[in-house]
PDB file of N, CA and C in Angstrom:
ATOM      1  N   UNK A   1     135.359 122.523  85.097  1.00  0.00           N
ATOM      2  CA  UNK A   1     134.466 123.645  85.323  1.00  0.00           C
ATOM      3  C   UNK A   1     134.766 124.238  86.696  1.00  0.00           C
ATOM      4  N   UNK A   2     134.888 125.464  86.778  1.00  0.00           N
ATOM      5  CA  UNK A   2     135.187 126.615  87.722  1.00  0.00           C
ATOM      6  C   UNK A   2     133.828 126.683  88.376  1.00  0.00           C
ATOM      7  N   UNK A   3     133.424 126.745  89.594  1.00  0.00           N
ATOM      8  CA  UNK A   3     132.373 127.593  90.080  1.00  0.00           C
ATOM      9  C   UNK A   3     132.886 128.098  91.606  1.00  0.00           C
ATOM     10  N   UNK A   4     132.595 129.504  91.941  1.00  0.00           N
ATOM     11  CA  UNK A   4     132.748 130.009  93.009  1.00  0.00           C
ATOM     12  C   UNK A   4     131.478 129.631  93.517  1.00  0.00           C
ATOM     13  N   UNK A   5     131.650 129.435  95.343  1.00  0.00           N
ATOM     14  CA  UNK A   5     130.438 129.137  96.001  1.00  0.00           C
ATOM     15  C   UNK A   5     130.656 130.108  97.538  1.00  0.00           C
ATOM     16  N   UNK A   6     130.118 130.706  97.986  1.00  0.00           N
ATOM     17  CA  UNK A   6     129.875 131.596  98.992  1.00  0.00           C
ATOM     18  C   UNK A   6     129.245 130.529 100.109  1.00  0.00           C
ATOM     19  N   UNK A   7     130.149 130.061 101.199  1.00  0.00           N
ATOM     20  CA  UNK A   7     129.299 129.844 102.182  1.00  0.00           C
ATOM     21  C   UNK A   7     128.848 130.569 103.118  1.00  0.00           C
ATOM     22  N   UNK A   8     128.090 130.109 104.491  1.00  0.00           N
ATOM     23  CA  UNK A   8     127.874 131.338 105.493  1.00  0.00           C
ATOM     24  C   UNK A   8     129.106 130.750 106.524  1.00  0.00           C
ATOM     25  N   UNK A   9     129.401 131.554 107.136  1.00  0.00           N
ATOM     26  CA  UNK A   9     130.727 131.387 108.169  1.00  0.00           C
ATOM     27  C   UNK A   9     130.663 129.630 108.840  1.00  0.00           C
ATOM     28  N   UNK A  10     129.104 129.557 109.330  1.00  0.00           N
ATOM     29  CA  UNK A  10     129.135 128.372 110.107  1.00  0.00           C
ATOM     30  C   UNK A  10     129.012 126.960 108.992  1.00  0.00           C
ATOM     31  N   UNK A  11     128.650 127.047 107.712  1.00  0.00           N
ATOM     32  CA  UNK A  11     128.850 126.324 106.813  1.00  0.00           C
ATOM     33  C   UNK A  11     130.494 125.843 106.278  1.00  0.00           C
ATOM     34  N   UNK A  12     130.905 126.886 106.328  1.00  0.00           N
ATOM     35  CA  UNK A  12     132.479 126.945 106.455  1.00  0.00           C
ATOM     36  C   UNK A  12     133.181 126.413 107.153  1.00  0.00           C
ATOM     37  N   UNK A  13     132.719 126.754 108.211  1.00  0.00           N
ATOM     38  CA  UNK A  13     133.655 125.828 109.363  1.00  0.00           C
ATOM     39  C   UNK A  13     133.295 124.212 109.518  1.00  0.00           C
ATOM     40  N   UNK A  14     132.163 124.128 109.386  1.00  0.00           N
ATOM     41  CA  UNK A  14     131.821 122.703 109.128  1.00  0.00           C
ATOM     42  C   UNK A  14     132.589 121.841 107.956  1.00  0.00           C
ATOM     43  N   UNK A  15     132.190 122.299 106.967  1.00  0.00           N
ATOM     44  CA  UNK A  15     133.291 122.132 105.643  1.00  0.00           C
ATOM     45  C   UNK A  15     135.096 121.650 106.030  1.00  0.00           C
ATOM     46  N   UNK A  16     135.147 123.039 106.373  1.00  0.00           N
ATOM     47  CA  UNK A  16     136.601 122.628 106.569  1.00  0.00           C
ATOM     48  C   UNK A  16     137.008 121.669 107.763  1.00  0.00           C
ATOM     49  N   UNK A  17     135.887 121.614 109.089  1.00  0.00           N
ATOM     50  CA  UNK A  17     136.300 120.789 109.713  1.00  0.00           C
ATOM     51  C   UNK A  17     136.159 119.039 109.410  1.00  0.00           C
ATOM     52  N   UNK A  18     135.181 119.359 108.156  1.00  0.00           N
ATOM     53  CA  UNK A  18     135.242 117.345 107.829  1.00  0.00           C
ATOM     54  C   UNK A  18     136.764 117.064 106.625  1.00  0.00           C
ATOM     55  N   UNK A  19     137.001 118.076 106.364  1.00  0.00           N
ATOM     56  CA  UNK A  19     138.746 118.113 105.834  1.00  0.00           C
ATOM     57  C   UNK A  19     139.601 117.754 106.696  1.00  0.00           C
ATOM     58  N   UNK A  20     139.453 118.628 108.055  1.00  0.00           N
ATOM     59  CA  UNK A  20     140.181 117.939 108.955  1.00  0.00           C
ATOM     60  C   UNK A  20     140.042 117.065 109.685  1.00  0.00           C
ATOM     61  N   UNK A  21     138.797 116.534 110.028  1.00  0.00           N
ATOM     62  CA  UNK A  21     138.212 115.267 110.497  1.00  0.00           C
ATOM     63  C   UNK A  21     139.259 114.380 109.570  1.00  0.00           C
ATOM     64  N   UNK A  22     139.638 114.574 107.846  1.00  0.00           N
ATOM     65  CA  UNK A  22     139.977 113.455 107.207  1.00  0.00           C
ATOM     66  C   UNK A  22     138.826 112.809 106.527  1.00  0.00           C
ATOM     67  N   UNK A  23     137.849 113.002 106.427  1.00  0.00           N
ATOM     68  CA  UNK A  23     136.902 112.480 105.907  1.00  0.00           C
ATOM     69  C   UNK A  23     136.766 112.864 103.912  1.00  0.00           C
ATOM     70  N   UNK A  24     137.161 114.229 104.273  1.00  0.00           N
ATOM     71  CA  UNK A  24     137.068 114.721 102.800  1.00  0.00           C
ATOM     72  C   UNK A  24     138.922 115.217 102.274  1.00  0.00           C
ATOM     73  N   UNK A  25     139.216 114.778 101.039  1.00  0.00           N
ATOM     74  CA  UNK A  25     140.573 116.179 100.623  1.00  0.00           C
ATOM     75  C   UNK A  25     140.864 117.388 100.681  1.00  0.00           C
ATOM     76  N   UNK A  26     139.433 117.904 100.385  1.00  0.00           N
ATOM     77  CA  UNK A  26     138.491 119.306 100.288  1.00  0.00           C
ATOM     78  C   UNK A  26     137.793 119.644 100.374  1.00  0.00           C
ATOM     79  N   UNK A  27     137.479 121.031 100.350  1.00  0.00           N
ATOM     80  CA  UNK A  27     136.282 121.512 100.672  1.00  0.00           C
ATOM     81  C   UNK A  27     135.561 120.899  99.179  1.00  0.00           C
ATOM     82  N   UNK A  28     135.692 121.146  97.985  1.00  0.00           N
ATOM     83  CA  UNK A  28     135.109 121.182  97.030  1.00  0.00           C
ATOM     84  C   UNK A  28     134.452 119.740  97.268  1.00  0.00           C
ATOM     85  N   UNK A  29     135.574 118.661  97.538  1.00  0.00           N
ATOM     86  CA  UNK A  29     134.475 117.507  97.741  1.00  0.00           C
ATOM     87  C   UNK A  29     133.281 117.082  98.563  1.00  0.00           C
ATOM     88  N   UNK A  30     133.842 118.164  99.770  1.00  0.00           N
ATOM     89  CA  UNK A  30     132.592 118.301 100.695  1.00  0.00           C
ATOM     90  C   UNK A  30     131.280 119.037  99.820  1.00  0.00           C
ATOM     91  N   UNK A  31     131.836 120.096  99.472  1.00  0.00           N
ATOM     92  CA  UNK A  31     130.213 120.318  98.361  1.00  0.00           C
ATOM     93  C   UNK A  31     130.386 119.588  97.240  1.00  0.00           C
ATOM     94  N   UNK A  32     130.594 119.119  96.538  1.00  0.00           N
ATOM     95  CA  UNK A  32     130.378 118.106  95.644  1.00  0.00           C
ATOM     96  C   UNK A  32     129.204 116.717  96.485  1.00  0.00           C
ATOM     97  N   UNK A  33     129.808 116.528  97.897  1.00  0.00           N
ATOM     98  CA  UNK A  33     129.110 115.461  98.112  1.00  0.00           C
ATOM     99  C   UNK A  33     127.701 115.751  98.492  1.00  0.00           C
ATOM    100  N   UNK A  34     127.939 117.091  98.980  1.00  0.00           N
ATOM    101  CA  UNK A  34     126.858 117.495  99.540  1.00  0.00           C
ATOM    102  C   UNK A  34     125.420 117.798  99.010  1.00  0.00           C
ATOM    103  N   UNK A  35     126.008 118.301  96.949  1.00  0.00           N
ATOM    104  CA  UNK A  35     124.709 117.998  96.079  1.00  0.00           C
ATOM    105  C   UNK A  35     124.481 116.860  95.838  1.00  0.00           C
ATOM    106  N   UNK A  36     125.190 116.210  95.636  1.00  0.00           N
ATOM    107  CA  UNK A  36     124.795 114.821  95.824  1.00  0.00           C
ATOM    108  C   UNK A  36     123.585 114.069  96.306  1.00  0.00           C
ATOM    109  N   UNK A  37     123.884 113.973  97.799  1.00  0.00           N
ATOM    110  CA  UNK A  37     122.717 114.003  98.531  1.00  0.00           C
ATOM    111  C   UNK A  37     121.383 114.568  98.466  1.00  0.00           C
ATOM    112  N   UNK A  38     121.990 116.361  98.156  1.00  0.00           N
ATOM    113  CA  UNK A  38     120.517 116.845  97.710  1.00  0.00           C
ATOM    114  C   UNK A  38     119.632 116.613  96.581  1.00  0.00           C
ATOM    115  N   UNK A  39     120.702 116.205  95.949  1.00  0.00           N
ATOM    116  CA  UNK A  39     120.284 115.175  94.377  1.00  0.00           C
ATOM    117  C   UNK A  39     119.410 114.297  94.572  1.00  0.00           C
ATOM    118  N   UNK A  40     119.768 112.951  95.498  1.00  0.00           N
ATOM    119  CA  UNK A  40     118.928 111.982  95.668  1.00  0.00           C
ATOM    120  C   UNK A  40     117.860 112.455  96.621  1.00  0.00           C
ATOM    121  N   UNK A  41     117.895 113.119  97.605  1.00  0.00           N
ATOM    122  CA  UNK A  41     116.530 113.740  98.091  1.00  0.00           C
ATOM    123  C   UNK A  41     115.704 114.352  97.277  1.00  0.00           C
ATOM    124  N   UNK A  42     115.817 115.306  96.722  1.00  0.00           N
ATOM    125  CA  UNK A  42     115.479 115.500  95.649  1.00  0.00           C
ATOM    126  C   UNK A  42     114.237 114.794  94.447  1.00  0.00           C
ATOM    127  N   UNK A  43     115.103 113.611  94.303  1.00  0.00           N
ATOM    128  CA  UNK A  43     114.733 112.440  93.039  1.00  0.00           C
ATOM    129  C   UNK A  43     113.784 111.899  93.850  1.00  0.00           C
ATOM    130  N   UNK A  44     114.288 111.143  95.486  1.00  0.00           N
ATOM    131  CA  UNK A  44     113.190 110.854  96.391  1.00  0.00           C
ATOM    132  C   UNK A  44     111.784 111.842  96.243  1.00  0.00           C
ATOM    133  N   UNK A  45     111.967 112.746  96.962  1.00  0.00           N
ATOM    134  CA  UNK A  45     110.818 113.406  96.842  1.00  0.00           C
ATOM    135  C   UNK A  45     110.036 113.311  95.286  1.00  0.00           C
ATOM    136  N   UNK A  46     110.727 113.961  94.783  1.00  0.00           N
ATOM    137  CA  UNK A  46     109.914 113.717  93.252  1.00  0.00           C
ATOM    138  C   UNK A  46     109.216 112.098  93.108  1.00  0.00           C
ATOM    139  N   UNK A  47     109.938 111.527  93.534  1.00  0.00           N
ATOM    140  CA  UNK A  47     109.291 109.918  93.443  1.00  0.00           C
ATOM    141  C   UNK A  47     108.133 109.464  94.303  1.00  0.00           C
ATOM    142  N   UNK A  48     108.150 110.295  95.104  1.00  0.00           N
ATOM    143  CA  UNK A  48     107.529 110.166  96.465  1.00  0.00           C
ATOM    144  C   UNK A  48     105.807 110.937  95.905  1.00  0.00           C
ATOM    145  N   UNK A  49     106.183 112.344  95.243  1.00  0.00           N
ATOM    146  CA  UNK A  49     104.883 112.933  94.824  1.00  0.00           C
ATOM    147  C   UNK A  49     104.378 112.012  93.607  1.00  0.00           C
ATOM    148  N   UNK A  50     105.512 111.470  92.709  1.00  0.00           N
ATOM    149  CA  UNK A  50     104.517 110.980  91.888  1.00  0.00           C
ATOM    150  C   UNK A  50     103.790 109.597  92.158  1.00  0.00           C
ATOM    151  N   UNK A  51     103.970 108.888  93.286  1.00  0.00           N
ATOM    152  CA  UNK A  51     103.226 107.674  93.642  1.00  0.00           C
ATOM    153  C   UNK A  51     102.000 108.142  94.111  1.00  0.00           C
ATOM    154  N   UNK A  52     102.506 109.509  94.918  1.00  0.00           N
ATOM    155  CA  UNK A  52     101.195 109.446  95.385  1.00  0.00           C
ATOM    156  C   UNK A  52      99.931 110.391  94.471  1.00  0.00           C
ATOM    157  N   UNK A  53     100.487 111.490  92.759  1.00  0.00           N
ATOM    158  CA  UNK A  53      99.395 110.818  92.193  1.00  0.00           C
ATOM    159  C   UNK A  53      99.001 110.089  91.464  1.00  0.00           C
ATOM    160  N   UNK A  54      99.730 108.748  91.589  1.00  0.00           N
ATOM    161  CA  UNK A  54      99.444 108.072  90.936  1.00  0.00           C
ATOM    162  C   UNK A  54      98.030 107.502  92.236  1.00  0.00           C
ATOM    163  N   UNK A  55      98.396 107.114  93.000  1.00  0.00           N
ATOM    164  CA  UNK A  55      97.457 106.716  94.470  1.00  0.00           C
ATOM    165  C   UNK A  55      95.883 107.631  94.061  1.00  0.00           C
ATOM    166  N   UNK A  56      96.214 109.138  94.001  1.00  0.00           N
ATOM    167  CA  UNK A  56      95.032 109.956  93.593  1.00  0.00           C
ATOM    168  C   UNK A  56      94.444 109.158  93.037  1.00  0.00           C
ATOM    169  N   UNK A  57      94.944 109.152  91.516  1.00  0.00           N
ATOM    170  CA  UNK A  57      94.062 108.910  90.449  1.00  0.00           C
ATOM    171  C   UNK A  57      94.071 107.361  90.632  1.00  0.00           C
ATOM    172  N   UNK A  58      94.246 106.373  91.220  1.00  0.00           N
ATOM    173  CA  UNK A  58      93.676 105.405  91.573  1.00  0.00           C
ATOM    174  C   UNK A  58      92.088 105.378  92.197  1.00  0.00           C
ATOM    175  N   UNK A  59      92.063 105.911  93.426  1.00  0.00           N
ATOM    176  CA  UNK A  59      91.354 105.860  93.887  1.00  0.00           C
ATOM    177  C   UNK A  59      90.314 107.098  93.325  1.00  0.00           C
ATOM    178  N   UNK A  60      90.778 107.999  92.459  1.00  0.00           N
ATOM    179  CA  UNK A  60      89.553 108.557  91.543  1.00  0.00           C
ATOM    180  C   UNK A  60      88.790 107.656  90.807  1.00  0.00           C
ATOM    181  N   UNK A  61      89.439 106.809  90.284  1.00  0.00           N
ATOM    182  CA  UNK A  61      89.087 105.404  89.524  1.00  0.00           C
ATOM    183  C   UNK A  61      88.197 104.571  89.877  1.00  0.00           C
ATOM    184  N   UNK A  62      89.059 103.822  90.851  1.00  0.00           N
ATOM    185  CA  UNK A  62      88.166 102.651  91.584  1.00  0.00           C
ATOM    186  C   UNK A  62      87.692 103.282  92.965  1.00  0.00           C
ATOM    187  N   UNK A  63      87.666 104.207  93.326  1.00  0.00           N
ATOM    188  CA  UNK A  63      87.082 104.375  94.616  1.00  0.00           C
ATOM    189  C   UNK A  63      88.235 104.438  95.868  1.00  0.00           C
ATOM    190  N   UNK A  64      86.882 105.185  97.100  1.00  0.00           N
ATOM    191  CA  UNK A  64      88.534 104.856  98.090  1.00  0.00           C
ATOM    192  C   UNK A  64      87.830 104.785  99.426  1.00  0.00           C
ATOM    193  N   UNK A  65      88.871 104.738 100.227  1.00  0.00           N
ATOM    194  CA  UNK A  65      87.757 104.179 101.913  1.00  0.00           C
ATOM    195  C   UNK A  65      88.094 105.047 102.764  1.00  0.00           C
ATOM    196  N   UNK A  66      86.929 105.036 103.639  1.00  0.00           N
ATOM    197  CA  UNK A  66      86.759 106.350 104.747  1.00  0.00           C
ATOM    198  C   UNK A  66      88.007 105.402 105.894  1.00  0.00           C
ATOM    199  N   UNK A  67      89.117 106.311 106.264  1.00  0.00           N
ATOM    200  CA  UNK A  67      89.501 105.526 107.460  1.00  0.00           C
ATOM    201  C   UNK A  67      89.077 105.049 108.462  1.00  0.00           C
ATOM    202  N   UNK A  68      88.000 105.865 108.856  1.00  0.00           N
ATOM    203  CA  UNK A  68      86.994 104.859 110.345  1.00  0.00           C
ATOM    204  C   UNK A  68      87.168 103.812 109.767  1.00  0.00           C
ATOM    205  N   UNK A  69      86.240 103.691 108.439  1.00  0.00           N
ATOM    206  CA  UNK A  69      85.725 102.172 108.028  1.00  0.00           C
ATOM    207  C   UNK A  69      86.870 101.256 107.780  1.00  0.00           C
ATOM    208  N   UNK A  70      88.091 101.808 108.014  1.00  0.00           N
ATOM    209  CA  UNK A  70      88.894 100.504 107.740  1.00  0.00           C
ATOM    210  C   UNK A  70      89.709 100.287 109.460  1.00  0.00           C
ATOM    211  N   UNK A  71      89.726 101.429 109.898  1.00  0.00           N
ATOM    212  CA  UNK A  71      89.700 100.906 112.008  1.00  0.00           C
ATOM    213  C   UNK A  71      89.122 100.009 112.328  1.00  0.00           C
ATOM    214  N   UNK A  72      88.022 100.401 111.884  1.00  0.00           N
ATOM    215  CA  UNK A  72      86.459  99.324 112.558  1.00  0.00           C
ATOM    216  C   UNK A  72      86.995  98.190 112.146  1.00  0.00           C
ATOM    217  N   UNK A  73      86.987  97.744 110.693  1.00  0.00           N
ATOM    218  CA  UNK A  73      87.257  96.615 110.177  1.00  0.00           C
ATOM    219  C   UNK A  73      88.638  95.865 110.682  1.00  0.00           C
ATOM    220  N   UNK A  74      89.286  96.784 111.060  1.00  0.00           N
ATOM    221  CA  UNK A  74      90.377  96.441 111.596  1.00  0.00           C
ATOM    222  C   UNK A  74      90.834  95.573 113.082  1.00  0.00           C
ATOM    223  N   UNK A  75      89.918  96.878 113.304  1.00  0.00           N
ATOM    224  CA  UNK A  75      89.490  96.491 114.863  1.00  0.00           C
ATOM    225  C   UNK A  75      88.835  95.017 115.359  1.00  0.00           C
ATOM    226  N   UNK A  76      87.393  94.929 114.068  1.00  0.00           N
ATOM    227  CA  UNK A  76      87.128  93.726 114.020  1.00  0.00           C
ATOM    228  C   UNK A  76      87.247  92.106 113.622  1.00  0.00           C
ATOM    229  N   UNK A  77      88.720  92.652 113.140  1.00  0.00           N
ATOM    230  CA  UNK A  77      89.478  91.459 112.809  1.00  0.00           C
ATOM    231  C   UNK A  77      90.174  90.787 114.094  1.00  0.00           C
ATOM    232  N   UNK A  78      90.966  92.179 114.706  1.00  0.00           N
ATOM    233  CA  UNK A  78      91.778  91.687 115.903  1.00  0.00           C
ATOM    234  C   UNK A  78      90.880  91.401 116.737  1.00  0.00           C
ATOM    235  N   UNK A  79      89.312  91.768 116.918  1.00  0.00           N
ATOM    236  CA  UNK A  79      89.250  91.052 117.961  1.00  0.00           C
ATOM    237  C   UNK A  79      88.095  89.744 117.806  1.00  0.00           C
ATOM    238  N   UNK A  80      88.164  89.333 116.873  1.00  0.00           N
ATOM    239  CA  UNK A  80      87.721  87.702 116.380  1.00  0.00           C
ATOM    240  C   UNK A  80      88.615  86.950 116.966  1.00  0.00           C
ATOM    241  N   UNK A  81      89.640  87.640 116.712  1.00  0.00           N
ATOM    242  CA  UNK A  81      91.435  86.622 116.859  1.00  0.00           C
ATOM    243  C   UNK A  81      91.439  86.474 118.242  1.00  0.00           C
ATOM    244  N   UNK A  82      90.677  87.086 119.103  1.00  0.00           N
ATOM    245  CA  UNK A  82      91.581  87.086 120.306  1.00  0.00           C
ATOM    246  C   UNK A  82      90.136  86.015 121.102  1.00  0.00           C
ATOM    247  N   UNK A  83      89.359  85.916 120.082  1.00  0.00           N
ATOM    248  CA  UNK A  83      88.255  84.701 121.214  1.00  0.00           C
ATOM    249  C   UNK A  83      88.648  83.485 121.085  1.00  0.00           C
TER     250      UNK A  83
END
């Protein structure tokens, strides 16, 4: 598969300079690798929103806690520990 891709000048030069760094054969592999990445960011994020509604609808469920109230509690753990 053929695809033309338009970079902007300073995308370009980056490109071609990790060709010449040696890092890449080509440019194409430099964008090839480069969706890549945006691929798994991507999938991350998506993974990332759906925990958290899954988290929502948890705590729609069973309930959920005011953060003071878990400082305090917090607070009053560490300092039991420290007498």
């Amino acid at each position: 598969m053929s695809t033309n891709v338009h970079l902007t000048p300073e995308l370009e030069r980056f490109a071609k300079s990790c060709v010449q760094d040696g890092r890449y054969n080509n440019v194409s592999e430099v964008v090839r690798t480069s969706l890549r990445l945006l691929q798994e960011s991507e999938e991350r994020r998506s993974n990332f929103n759906a925990m958290l509604k899954a988290a929502e609808a948890e705590a729609d469920r069973e309930g959920g806690f005011e953060l003071v109230d878990v400082l305090a509690e917090a607070d009053a753990i560490i300092a039991a520990h420290h007498k």
